[in-house]
Each structure stands twice: as structure tokens, then as C-alpha cells.
Protein backbone atom coordinates (compact mmCIF):
# COMPACT_ATOMS: atom_id res chain seq x y z
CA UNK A 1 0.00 0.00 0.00
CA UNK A 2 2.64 2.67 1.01
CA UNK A 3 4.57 1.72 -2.43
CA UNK A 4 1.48 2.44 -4.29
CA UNK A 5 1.29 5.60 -2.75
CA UNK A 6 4.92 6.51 -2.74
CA UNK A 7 5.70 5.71 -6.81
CA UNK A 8 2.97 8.19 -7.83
CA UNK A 9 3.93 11.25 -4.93
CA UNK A 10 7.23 10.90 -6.25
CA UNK A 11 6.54 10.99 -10.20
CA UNK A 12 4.55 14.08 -9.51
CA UNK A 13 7.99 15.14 -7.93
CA UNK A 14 9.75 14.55 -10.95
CA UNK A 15 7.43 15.85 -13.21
CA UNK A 16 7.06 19.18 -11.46
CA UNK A 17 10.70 19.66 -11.13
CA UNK A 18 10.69 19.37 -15.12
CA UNK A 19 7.89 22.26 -15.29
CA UNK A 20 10.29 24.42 -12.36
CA UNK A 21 13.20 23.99 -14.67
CA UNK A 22 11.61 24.84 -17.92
CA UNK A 23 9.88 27.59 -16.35
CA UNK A 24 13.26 28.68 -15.11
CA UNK A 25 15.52 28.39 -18.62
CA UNK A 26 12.32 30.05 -20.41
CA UNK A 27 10.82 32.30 -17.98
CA UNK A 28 9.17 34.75 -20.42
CA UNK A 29 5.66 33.06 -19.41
CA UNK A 30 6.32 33.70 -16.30
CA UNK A 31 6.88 37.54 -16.73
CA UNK A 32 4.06 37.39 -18.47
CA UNK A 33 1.80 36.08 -16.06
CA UNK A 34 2.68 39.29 -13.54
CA UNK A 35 3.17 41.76 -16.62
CA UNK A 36 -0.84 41.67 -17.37
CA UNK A 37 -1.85 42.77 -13.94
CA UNK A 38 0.95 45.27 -12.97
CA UNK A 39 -0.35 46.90 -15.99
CA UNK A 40 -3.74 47.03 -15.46
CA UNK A 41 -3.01 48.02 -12.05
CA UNK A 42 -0.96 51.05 -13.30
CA UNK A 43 -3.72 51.97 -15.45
CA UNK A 44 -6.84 51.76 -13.49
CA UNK A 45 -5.04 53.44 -10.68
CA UNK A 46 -2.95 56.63 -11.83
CA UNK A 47 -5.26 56.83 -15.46
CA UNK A 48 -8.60 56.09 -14.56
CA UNK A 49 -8.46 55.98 -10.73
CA UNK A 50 -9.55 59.80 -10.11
CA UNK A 51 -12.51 59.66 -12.45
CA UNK A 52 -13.42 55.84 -10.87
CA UNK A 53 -13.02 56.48 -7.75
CA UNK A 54 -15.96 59.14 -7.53
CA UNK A 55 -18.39 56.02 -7.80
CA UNK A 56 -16.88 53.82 -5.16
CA UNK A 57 -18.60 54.77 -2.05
CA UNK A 58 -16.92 55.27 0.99
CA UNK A 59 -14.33 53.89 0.60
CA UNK A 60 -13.25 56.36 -2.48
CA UNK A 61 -13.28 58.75 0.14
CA UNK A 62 -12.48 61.59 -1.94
CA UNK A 63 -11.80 60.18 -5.36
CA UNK A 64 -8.14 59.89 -5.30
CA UNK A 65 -5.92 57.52 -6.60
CA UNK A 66 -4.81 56.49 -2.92
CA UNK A 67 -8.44 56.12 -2.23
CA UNK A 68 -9.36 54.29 -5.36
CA UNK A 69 -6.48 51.89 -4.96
CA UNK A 70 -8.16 50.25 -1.84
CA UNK A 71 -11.12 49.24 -3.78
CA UNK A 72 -9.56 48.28 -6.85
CA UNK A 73 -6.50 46.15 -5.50
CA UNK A 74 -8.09 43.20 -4.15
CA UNK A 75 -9.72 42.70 -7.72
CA UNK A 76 -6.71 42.95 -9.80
CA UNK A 77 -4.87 40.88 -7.30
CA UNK A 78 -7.44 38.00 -8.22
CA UNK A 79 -6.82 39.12 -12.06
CA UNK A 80 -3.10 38.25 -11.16
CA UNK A 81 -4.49 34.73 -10.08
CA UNK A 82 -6.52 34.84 -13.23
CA UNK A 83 -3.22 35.28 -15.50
CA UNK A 84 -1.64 32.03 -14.73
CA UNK A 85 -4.54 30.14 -16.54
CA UNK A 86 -2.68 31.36 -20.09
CA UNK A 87 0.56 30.04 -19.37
CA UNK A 88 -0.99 26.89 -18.11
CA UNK A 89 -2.84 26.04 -21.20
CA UNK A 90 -0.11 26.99 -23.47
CA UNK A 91 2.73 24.72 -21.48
CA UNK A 92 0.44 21.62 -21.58
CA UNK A 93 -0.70 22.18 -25.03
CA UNK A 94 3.09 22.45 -26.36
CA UNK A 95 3.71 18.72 -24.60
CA UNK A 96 0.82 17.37 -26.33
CA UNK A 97 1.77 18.72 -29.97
CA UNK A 98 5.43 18.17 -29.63
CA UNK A 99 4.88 14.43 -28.44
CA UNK A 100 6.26 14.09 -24.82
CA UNK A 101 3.34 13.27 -23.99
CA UNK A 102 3.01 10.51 -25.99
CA UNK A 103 6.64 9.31 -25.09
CA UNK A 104 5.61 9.54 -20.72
CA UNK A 105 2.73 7.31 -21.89
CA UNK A 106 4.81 4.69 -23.08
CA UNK A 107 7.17 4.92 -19.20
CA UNK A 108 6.35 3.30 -16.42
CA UNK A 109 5.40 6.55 -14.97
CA UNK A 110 1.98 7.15 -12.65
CA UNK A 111 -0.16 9.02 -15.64
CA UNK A 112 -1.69 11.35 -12.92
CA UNK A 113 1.72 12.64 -12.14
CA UNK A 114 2.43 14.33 -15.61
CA UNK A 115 -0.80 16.74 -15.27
CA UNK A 116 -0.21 16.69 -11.17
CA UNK A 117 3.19 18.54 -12.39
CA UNK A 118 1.52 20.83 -14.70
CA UNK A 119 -0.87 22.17 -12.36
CA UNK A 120 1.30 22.09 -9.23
CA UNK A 121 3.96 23.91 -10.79
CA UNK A 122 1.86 26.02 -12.70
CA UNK A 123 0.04 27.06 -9.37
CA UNK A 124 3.22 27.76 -7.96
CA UNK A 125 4.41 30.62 -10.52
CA UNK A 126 1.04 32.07 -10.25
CA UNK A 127 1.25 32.60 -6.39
CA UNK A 128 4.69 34.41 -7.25
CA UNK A 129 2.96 36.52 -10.01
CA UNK A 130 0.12 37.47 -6.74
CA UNK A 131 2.69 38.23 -4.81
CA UNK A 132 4.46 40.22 -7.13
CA UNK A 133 0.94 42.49 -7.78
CA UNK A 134 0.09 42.96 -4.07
CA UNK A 135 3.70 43.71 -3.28
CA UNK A 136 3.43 46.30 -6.01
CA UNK A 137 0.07 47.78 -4.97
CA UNK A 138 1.41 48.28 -1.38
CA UNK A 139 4.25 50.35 -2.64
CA UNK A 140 1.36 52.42 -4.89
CA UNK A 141 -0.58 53.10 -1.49
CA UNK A 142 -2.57 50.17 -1.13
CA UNK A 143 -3.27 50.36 3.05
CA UNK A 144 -5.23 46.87 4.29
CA UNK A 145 -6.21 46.63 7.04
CA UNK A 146 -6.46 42.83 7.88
CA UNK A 147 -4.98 40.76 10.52
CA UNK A 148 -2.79 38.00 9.86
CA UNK A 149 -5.54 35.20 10.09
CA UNK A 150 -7.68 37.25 7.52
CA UNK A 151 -4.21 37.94 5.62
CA UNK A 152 -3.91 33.42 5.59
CA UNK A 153 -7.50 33.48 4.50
CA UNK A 154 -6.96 35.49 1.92
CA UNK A 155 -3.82 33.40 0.67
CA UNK A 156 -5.87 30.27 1.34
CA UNK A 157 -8.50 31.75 -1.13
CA UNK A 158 -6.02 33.13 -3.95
CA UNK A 159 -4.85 29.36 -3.73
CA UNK A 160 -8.09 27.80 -4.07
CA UNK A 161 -9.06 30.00 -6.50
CA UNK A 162 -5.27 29.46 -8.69
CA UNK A 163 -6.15 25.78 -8.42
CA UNK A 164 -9.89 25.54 -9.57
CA UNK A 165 -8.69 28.19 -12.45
CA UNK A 166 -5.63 26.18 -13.29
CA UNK A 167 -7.38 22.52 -13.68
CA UNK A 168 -9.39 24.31 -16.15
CA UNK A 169 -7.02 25.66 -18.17
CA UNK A 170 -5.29 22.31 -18.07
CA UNK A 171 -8.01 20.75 -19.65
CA UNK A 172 -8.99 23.62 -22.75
CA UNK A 173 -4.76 22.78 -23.35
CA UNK A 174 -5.61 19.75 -24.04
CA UNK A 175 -9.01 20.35 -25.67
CA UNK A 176 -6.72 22.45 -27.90
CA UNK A 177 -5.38 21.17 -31.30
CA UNK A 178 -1.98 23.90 -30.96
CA UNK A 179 -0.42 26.10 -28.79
CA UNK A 180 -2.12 29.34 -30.49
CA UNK A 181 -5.35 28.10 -29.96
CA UNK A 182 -4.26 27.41 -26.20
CA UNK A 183 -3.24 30.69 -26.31
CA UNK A 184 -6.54 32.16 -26.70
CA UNK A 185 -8.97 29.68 -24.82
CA UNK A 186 -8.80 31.20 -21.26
CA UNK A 187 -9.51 34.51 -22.23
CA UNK A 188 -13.11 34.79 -20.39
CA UNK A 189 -10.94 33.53 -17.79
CA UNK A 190 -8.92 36.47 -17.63
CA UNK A 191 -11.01 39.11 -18.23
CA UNK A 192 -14.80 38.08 -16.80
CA UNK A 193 -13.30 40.16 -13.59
CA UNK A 194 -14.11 43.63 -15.48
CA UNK A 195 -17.29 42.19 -15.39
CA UNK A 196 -17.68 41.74 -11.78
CA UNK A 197 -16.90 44.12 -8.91
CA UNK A 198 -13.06 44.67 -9.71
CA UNK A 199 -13.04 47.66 -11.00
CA UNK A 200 -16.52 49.01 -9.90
CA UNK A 201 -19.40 48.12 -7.45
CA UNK A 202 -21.83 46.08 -9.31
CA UNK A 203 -25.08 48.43 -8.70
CA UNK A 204 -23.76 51.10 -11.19
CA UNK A 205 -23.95 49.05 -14.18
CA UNK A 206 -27.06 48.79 -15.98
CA UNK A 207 -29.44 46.18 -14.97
CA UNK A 208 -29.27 43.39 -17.25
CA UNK A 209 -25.69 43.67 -17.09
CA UNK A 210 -25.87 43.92 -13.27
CA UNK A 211 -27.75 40.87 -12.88
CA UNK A 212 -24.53 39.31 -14.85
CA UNK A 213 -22.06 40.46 -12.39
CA UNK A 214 -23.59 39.92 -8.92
CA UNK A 215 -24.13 35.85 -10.41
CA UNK A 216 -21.35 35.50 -11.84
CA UNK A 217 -18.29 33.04 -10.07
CA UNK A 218 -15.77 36.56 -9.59
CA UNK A 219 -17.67 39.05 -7.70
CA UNK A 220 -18.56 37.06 -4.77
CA UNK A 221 -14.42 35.93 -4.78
CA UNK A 222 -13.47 39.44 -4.99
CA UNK A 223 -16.33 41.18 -2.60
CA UNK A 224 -14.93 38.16 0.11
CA UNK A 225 -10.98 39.09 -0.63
CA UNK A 226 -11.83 43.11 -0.08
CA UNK A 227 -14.00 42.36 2.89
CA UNK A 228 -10.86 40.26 4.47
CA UNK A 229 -8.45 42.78 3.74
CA UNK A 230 -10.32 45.93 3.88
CA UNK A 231 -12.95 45.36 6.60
CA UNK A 232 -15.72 45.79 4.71
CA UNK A 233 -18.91 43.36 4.72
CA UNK A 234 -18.69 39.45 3.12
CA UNK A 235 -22.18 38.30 3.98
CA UNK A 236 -22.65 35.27 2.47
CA UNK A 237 -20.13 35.73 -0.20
CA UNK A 238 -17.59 33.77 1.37
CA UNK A 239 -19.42 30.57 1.73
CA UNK A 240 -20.42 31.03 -2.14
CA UNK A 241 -16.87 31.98 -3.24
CA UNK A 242 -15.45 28.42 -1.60
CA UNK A 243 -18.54 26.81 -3.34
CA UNK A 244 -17.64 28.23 -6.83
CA UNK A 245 -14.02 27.12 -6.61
CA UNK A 246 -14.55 23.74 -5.80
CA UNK A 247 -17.39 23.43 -8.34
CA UNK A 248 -14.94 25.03 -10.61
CA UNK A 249 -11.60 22.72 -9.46
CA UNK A 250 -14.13 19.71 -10.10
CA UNK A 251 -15.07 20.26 -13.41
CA UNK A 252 -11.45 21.32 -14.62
CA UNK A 253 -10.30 17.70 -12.91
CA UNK A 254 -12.66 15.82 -14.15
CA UNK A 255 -12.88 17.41 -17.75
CA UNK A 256 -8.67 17.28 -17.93
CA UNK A 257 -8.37 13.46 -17.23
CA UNK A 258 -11.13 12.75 -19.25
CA UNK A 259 -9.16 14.82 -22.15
CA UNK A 260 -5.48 12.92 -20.96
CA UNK A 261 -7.47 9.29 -20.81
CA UNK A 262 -8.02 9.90 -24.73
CA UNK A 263 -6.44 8.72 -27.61
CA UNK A 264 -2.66 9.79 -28.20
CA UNK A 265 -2.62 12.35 -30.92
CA UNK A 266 -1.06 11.57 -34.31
């Protein structure tokens, strides 16, 4: 029993060292990953953030960028988490065109552990793209004001939240026939946020697209991440956030192994 659990933990081992290391000699994905969000944090906080930050509420205060920042950051900070689904579906779509993958299925290797080192180590240069971003926005005048068990929560839920996106993105790689159409495949991902409450409260969009955004799986993530670092009410928004990712990490499991469990491609 503890062999059978052993020779698949440490596959997964090797495989995810292989993703660390390529990820390492070619680490433009990587930049990429944290280039998306520092930008659109520069640019909805020193371009748009004055005229924004009128419709936040209280806590615009007066408009400002230092005021608008508060609001905004916890939103891009999940886009940052967001990012990481593009280099995911691009990295396992390459090993599926190029043939490694066809080559691991012929070694005595666990199966699991090949997409177990995708997504691990894909998960991994996300959380360094987060950090990155909330690093960034805290030198820019983001001022939380969360303890360190919400400060955990919140790193529990940009990790739950990296995972459930990252299983998905695993499985449109392999739903994809090339790396270019990987490429473009997690898109909604990515930028379904702008449709939520990251960049404004949901009540001063127009209905129909209102209805859209208070539903939709983002805004409850992102009203629970400001509420834990900026104080401000979660409700029930918490409890549906944690519900969303694991309905979310689910379907990206199940739909990925189904897509692995296929026939090599020629």
C-alpha cells in the first residue's frame, strides 16, 4: 500500500521539477503572467483611478488615486491569479503537440503525475505573479487593514481560487489542437473580472448587465478578498466563493483526465 502511494507522490515530484526547470531556462511566461496585472493596475489606478473612484462609495473617500487603490487592489490581485490560466494552457498544449506526452505514456510513470506537475507547478508561478501584484500595490498606497488570520484566508483563497482556475485551463490545453489556440482559450478567464466588482461596485452598471455580475463566479471571490483585507462586509459571499471554486476545481479535474485518458494524438 505505502509503495502504491509513494511511486505516484514521487513521479509528480519529478514531473514538477521538469515544469520548475523549464519555467526557469524560459521564464518569459512567467513575466508574463505578472506583466498583465501590474499593468492594469498602473492603469486603473494613476489613469482612470480619479474619475473611478468618484463612484466607489466610501471607501473612495475623496476620489483619489490612494483612495481608489483600496477598492480596486483586491480585484486585480485575483486578475493576477486569473493570468496564470494562459501560461498553463499553453505549457500543456506544447507537450501534447510536440509528443512528450506521448513518449511519458509509453514509461512506467503514474499518468496522474504528468498533469499533477503541470498544475502544481503552474500554481506555484502564479502565487509568485500574486505576490508580485500585491507587493506592487502596497508600494502604490494600497493600506489593508487585515490581521494576519484574515491575511492566511486570503492566501488560502487566492490558492483555491489558482487551483480551480488552473485545472481548467489544463483541460482547454488539451481540448486544444496547438499552442495558439491554447493561447486564446482562457480569455473569459482572464477578463470576466471587469465584469464583476473589480473595478466598480456592481449596482452602477445597468441592470441586465448587473444581474450578470452579482451571479457571476468573480464578484462574490473578490467582494470576500476586499471584505478580508479591507474590513468591509462578506455576507454570504464567502461561503459562495469556496462553493464556486470547488465546483470550478471539479469540473477542470474531471474534464482534464477525461481529455489525458483519450487517444494519443497523431
Amino acid at each position: 500500500m505505502s509503495g502504491a502511494l509513494i511511486h505516484p507522490f514521487s513521479d509528480s515530484m519529478t514531473m514538477l521539477r521538469r515544469n520548475l526547470k523549464h519555467a526557469l531556462r524560459y521564464p518569459a511566461m512567467t513575466i508574463t503572467v505578472a506583466a498583465m496585472p501590474v499593468v492594469m493596475l498602473l492603469l486603473f489606478v494613476y489613469v482612470f483611478g480619479g474619475a473611478l473612484g468618484t463612484g466607489v462609495g466610501p471607501m473612495g473617500g475623496s476620489g483619489g488615486d490612494a483612495d481608489y487603490i483600496d477598492y480596486a487592489a483586491p480585484g486585480i490581485i485575483l486578475m493576477a491569479a486569473t493570468s496564470g490560466s494562459l501560461a498553463m494552457a499553453v505549457s500543456i498544449s506544447v507537450d501534447m503537440t510536440e509528443g512528450i506526452i506521448n513518449r511519458f505514456r509509453t514509461m512506467a510513470i503514474s499518468r496522474a503525475s504528468v498533469l499533477v506537475g503541470h498544475v502544481v507547478g503552474s500554481v506555484l508561478q502564479t502565487l509568485v505573479a500574486i505576490t508580485l501584484v500585491t507587493g506592487l500595490a502596497l508600494v502604490m498606497g494600497f493600506r489593508p487593514n487585515a490581521t494576519v488570520v484574515e491575511w492566511l484566508a486570503v492566501l488560502g483563497l487566492l490558492t483555491l481560487v489558482t487551483v480551480a482556475l488552473t485545472w481548467l485551463s489544463a483541460a482547454m490545453g488539451l481540448a486544444c489542437r496547438s499552442p495558439e489556440t491554447a493561447s486564446n482559450a482562457p480569455m473569459p478567464l482572464q477578463f470576466l473580472p471587469f465584469l464583476g466588482s473589480a473595478i466598480v461596485p456592481t449596482d452602477s452598471m445597468p441592470t441586465g448587465l448587473r444581474w450578470f455580475a452579482e451571479y457571476q463566479p468573480y464578484t462574490p471571490i473578490i467582494e470576500t478578498l476586499r471584505g478580508l483585507l479591507m474590513g468591509t462586509g462578506i455576507g454570504n459571499s464567502g461561503i459562495i466563493a469556496v462553493a464556486w471554486c470547488v465546483g470550478l476545481a471539479v469540473v477542470g479535474f474531471l474534464w482534464a483526465r477525461a481529455l489525458f485518458r483519450r487517444e494519443p494524438r497523431r
